[in-house]
PDB file of N, CA and C in Angstrom:
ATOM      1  N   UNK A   1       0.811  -1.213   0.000  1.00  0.00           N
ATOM      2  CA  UNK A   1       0.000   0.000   0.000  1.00  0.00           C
ATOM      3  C   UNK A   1       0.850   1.270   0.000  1.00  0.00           C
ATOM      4  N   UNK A   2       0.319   2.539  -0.756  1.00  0.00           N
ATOM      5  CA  UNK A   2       1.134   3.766  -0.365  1.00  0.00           C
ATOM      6  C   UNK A   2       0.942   4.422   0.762  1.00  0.00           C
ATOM      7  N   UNK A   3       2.040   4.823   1.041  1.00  0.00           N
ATOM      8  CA  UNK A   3       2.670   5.439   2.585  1.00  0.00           C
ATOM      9  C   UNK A   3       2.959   4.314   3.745  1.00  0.00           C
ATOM     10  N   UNK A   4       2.946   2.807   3.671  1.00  0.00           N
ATOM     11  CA  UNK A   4       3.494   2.129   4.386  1.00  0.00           C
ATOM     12  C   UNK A   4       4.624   2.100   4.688  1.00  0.00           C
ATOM     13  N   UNK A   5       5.205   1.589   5.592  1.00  0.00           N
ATOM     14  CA  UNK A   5       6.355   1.422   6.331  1.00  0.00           C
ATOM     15  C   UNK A   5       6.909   0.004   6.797  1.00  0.00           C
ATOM     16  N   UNK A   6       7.911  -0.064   6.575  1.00  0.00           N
ATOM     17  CA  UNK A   6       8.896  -1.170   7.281  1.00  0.00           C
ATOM     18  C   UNK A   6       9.493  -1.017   7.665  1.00  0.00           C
ATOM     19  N   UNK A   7      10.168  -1.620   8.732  1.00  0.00           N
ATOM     20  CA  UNK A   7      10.844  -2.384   9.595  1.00  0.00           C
ATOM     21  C   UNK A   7      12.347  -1.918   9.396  1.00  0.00           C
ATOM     22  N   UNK A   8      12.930  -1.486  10.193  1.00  0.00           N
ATOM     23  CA  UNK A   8      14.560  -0.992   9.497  1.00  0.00           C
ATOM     24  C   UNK A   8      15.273  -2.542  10.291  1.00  0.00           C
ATOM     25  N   UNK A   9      15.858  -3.072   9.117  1.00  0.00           N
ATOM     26  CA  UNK A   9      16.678  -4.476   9.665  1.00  0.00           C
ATOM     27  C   UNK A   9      17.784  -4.751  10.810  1.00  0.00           C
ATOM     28  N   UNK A  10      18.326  -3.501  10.826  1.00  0.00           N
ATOM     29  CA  UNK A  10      19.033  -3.122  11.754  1.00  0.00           C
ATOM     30  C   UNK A  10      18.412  -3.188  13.715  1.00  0.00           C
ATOM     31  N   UNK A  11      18.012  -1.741  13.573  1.00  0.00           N
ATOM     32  CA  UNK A  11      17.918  -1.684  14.843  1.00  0.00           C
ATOM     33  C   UNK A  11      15.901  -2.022  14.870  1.00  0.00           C
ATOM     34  N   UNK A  12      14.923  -1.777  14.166  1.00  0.00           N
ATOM     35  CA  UNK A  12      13.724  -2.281  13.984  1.00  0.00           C
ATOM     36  C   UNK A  12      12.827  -0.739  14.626  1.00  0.00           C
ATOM     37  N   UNK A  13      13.688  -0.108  14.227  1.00  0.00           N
ATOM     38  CA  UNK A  13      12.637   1.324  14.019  1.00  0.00           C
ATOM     39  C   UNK A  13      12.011   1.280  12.650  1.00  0.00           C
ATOM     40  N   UNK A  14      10.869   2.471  12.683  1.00  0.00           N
ATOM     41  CA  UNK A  14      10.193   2.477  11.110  1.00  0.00           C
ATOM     42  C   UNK A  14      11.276   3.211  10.536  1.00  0.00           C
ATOM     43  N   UNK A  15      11.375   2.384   8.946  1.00  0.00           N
ATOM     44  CA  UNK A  15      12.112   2.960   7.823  1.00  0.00           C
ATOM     45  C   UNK A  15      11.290   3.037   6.564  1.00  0.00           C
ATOM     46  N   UNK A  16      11.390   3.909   6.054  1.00  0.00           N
ATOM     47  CA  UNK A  16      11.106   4.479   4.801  1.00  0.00           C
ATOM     48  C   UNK A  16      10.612   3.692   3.700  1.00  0.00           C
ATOM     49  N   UNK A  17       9.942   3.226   2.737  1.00  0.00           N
ATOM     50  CA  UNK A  17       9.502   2.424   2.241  1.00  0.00           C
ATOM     51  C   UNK A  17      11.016   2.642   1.205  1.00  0.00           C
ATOM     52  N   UNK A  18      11.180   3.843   0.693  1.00  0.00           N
ATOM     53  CA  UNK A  18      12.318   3.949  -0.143  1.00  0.00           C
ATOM     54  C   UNK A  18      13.680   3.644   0.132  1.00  0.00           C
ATOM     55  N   UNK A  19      13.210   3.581   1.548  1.00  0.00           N
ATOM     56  CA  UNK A  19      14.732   3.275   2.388  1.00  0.00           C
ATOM     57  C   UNK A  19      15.544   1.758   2.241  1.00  0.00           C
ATOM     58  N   UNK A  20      15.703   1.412   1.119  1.00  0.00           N
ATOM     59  CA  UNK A  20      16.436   0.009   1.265  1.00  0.00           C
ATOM     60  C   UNK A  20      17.759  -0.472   0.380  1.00  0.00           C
ATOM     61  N   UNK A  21      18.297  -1.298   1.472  1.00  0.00           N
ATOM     62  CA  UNK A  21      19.717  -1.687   0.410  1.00  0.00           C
ATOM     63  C   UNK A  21      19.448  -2.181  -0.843  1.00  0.00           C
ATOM     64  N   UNK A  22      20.919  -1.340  -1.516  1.00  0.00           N
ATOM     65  CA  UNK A  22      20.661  -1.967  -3.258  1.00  0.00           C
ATOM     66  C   UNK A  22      21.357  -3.083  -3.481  1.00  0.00           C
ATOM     67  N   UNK A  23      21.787  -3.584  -1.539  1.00  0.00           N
ATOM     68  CA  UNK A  23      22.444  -4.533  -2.451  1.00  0.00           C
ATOM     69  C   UNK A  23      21.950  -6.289  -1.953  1.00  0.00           C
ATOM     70  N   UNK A  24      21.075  -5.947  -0.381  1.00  0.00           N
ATOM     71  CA  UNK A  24      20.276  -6.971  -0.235  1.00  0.00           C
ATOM     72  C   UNK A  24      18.762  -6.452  -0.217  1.00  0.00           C
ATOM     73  N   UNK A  25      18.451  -5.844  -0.551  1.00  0.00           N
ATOM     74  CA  UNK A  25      17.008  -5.023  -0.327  1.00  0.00           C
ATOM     75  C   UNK A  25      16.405  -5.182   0.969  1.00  0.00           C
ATOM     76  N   UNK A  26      17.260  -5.589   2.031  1.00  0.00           N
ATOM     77  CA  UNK A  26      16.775  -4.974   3.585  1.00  0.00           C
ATOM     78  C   UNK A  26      16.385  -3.985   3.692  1.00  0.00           C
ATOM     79  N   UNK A  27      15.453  -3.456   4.354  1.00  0.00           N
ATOM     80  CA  UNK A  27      14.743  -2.318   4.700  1.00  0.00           C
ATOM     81  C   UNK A  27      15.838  -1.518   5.751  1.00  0.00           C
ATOM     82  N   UNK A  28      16.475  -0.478   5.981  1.00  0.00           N
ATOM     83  CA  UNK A  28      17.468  -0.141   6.741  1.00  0.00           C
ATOM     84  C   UNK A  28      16.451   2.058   6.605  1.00  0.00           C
ATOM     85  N   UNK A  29      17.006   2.419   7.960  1.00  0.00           N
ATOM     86  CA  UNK A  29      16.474   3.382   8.569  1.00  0.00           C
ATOM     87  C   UNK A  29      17.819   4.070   8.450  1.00  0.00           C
ATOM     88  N   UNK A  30      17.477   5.862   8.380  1.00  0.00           N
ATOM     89  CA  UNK A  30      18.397   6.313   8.154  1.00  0.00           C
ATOM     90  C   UNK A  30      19.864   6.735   8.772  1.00  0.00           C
ATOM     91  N   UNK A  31      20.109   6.269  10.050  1.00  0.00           N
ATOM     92  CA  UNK A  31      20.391   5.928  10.677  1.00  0.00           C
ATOM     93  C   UNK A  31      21.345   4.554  11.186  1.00  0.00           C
ATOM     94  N   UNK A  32      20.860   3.812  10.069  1.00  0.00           N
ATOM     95  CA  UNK A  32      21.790   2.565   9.352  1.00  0.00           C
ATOM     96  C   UNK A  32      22.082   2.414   8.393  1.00  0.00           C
ATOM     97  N   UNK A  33      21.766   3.084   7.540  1.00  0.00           N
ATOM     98  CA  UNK A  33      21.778   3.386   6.280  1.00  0.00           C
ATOM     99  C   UNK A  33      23.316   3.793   6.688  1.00  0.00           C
ATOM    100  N   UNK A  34      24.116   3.624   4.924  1.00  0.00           N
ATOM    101  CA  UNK A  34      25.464   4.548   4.202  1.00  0.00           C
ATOM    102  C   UNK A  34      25.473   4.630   3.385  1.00  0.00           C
ATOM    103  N   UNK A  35      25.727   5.813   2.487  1.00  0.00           N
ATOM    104  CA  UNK A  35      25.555   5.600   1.146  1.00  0.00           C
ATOM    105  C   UNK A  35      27.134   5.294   0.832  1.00  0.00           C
ATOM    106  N   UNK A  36      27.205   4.882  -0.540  1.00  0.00           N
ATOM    107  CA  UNK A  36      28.465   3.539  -1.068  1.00  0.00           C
ATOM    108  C   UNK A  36      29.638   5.092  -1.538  1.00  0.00           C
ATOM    109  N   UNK A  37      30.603   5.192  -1.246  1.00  0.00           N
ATOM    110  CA  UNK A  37      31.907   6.357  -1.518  1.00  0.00           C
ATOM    111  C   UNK A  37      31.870   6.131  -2.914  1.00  0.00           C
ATOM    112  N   UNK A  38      31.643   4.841  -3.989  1.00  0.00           N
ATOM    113  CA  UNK A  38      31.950   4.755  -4.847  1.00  0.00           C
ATOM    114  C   UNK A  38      30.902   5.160  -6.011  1.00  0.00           C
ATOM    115  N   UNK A  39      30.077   4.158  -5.854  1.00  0.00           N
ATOM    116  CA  UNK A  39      28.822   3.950  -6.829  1.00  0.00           C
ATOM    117  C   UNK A  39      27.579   5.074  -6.116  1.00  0.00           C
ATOM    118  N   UNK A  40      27.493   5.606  -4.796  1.00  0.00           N
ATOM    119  CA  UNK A  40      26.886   6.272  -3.787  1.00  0.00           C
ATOM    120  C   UNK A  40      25.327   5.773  -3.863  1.00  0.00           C
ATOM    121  N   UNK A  41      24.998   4.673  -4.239  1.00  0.00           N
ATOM    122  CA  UNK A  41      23.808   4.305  -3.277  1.00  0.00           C
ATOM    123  C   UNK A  41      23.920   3.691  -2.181  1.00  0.00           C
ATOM    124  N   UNK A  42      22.639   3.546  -1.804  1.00  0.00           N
ATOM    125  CA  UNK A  42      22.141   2.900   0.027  1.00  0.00           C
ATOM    126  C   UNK A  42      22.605   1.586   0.251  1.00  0.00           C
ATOM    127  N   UNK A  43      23.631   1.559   1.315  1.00  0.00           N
ATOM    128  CA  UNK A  43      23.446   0.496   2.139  1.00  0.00           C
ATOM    129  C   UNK A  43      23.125   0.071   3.493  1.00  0.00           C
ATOM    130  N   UNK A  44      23.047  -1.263   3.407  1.00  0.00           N
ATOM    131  CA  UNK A  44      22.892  -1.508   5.326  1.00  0.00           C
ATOM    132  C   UNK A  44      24.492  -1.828   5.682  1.00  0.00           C
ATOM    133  N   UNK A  45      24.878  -1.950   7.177  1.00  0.00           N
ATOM    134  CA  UNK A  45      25.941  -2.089   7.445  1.00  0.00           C
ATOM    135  C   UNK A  45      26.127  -3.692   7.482  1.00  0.00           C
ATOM    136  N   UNK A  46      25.462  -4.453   6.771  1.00  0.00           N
ATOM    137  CA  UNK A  46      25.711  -5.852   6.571  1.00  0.00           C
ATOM    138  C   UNK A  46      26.350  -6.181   5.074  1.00  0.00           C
ATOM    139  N   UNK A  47      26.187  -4.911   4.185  1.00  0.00           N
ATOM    140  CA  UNK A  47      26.582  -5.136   2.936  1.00  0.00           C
ATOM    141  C   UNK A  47      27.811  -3.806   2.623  1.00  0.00           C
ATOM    142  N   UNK A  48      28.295  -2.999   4.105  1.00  0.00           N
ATOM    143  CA  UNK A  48      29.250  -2.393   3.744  1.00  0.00           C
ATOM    144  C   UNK A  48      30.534  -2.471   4.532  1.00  0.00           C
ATOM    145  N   UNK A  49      31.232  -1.924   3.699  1.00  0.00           N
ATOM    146  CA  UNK A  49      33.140  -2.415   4.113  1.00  0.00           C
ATOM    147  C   UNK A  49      33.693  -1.116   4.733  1.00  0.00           C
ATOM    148  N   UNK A  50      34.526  -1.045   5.420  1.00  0.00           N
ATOM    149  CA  UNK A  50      35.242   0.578   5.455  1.00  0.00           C
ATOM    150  C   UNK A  50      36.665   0.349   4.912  1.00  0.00           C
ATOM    151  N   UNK A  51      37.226   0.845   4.065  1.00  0.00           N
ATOM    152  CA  UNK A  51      38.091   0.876   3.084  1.00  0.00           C
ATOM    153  C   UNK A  51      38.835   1.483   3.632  1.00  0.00           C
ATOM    154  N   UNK A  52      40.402   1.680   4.427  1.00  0.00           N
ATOM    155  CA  UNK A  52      41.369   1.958   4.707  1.00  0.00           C
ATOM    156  C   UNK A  52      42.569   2.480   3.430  1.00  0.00           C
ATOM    157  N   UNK A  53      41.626   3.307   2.779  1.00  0.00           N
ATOM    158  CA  UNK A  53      43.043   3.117   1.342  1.00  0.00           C
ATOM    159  C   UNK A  53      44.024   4.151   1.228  1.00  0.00           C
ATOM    160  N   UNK A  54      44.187   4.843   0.008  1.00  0.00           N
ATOM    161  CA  UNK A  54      44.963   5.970   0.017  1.00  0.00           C
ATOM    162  C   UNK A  54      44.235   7.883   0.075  1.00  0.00           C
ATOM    163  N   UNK A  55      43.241   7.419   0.196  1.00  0.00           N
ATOM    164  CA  UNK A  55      42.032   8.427  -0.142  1.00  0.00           C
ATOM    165  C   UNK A  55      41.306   8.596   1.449  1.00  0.00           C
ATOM    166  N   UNK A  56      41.991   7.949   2.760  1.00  0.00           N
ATOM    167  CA  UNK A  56      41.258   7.748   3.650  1.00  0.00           C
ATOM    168  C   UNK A  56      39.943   7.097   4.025  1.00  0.00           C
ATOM    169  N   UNK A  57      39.327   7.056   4.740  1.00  0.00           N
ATOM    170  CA  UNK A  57      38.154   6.059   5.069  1.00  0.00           C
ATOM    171  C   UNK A  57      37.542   6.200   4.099  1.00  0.00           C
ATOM    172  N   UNK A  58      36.973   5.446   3.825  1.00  0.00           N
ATOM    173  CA  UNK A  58      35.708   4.917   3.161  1.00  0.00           C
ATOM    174  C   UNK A  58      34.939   4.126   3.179  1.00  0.00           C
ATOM    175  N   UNK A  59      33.467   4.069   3.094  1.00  0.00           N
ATOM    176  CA  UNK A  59      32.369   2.930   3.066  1.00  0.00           C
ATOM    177  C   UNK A  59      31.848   2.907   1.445  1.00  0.00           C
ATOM    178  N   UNK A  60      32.215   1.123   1.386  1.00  0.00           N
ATOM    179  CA  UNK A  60      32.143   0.916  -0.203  1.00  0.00           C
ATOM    180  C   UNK A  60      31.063  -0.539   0.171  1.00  0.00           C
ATOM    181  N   UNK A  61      30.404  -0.645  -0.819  1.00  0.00           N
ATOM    182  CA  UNK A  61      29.564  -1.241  -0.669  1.00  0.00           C
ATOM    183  C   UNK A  61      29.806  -2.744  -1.668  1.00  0.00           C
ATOM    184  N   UNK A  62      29.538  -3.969  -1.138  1.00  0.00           N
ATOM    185  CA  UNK A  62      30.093  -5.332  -1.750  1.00  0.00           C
ATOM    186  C   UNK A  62      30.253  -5.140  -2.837  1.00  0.00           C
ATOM    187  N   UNK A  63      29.902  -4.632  -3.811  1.00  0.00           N
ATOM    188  CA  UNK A  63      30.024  -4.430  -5.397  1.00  0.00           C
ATOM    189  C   UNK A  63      31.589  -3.589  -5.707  1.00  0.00           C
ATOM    190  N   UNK A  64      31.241  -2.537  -4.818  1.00  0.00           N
ATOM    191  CA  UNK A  64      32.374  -1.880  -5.697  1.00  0.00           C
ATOM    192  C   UNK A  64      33.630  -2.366  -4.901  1.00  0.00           C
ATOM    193  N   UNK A  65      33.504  -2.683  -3.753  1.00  0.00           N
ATOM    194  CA  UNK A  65      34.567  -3.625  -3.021  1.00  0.00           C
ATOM    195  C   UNK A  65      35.202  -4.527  -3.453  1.00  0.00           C
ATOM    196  N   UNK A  66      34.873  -5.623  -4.491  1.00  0.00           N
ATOM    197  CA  UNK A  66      35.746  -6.492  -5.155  1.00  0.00           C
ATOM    198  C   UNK A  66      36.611  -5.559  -6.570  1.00  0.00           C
ATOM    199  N   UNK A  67      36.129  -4.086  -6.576  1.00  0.00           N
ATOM    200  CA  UNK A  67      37.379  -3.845  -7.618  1.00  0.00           C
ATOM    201  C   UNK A  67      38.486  -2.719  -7.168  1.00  0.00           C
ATOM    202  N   UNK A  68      38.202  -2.822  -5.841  1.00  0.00           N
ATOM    203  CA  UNK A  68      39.257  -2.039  -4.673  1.00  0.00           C
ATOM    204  C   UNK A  68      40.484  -2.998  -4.296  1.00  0.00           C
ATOM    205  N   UNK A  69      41.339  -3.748  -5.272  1.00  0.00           N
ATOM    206  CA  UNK A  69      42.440  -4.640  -5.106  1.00  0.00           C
ATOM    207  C   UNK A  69      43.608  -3.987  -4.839  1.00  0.00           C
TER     208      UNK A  69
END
């Protein structure tokens, strides 16, 4: 239905219907949410990395993480 709500996977506050990972489509609240340093969509912190590189921290998300060698 429009204007429903789910469940943020994380901590289980309401999240956003738009609010979900692109990369498991968990429902994640903004608040758990990161968006990806690389590709910059939404993730949950189950599908993101923090990247220690030459550019300083970063949160990269499983996708763009396998071409960070």
């Amino acid at each position: 239905p429009v204007g429903a709500s789910k469940a943020c996977s994380s901590c289980v506050r309401t999240a956003d219907v738009k609010e979900a990972c692109t990369q498991c489509d968990q429902f994640v609240c903004q608040n758990c949410s990161s968006l990806c340093s690389c590709c910059n969509t939404v993730i949950c912190s189950l599908c993101s990395t923090l990247d220690y590189g030459d550019v300083g921290e970063q949160v990269l998300c499983n996708g763009c993480l396998i071409f960070q060698v």
